[in-house]
C-alpha atoms as a PDB file:
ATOM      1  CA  UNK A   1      24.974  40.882  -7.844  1.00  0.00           C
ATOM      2  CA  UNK A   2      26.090  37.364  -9.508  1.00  0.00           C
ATOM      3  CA  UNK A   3      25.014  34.449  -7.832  1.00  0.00           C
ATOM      4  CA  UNK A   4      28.041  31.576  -6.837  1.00  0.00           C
ATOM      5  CA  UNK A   5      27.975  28.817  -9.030  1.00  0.00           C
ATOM      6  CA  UNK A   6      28.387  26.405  -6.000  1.00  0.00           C
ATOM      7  CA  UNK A   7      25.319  27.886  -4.234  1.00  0.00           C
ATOM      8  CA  UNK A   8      23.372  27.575  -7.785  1.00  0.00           C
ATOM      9  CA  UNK A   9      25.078  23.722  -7.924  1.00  0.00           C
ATOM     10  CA  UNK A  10      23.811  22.527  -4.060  1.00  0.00           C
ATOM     11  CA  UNK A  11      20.298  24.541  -4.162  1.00  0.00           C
ATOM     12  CA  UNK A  12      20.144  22.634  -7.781  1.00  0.00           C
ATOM     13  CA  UNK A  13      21.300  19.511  -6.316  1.00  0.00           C
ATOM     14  CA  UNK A  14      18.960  19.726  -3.175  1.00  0.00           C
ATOM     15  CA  UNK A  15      15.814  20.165  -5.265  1.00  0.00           C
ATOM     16  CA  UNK A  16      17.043  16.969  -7.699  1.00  0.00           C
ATOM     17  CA  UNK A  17      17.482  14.716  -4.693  1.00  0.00           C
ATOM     18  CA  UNK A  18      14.199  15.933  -2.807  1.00  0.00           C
ATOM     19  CA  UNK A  19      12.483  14.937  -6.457  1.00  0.00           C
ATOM     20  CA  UNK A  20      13.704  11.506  -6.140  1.00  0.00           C
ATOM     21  CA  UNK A  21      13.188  11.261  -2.486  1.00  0.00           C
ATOM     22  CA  UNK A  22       9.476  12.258  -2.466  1.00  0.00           C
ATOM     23  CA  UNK A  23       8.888  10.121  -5.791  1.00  0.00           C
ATOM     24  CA  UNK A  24      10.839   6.866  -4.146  1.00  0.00           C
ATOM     25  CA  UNK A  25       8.536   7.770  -0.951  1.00  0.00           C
ATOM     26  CA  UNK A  26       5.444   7.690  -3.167  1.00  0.00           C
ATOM     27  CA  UNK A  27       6.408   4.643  -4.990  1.00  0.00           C
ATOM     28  CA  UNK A  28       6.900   2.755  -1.005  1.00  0.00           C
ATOM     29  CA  UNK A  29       3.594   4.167   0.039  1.00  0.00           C
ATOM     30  CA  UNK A  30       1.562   2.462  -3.082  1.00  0.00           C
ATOM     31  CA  UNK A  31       3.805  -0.430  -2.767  1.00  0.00           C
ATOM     32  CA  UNK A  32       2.639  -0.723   1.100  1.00  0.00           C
ATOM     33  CA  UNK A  33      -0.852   0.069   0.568  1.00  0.00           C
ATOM     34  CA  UNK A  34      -1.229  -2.615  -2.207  1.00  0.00           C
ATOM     35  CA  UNK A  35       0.235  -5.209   0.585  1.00  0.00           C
ATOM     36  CA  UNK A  36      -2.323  -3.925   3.017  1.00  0.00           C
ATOM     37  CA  UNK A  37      -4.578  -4.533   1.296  1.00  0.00           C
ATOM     38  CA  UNK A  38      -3.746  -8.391  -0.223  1.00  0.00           C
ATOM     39  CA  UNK A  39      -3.827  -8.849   2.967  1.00  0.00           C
ATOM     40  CA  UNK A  40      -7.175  -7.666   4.290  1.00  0.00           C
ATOM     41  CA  UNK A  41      -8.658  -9.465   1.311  1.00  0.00           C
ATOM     42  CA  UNK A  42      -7.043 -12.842   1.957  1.00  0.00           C
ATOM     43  CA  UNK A  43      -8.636 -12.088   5.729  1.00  0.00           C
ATOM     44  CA  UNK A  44     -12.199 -11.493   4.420  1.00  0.00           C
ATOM     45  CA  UNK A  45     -11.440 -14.682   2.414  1.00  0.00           C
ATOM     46  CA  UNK A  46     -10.140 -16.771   5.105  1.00  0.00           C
ATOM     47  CA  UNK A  47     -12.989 -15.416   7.142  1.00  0.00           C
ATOM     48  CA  UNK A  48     -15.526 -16.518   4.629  1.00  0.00           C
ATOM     49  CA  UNK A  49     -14.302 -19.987   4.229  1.00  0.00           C
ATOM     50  CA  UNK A  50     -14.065 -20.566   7.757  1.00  0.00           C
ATOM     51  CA  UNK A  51     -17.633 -19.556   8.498  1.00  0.00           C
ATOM     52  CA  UNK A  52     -18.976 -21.470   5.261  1.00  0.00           C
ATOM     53  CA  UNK A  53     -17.694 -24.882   6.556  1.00  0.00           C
ATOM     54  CA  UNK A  54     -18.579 -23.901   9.925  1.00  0.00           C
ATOM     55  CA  UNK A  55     -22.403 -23.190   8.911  1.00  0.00           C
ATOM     56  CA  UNK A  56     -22.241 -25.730   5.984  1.00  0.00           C
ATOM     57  CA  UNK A  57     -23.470 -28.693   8.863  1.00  0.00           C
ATOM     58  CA  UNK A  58     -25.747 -26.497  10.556  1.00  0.00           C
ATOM     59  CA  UNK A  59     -28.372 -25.107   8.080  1.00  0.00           C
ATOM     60  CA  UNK A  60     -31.353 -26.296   8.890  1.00  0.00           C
ATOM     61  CA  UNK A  61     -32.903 -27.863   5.393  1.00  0.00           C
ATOM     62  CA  UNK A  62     -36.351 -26.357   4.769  1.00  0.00           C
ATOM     63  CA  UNK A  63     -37.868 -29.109   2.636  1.00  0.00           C
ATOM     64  CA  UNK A  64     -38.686 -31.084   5.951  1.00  0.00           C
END
């Protein structure tokens, strides 16, 4: 039994564009994660510097 060369060309075709649609999904999920997390670390930061001035007038110096 021969196999139709348009059902060889679309199960060929389907398997090329899942490829590229699971690599381009890959490629948005690392792009997304790296955003994540630039953000949470500019959030730790901004955290940080906030409670560093905050505290910066209230340590109580323990030479006196």
């Amino acid at each position: 039994m021969e196999v139709p060369r348009w059902l060889t060309a679309y199960v060929s075709l389907l398997a090329f564009l899942y490829g590229v649609v699971f690599w381009l999904g890959v490629q948005v999920i690392k792009v997304v994660w790296f955003l994540v997390m630039v953000l949470f670390f500019f959030l730790v930061y901004g955290i940080g510097f906030c409670f560093g001035k905050l505290l910066r007038r209230r340590v109580v110096p323990i030479s006196e």
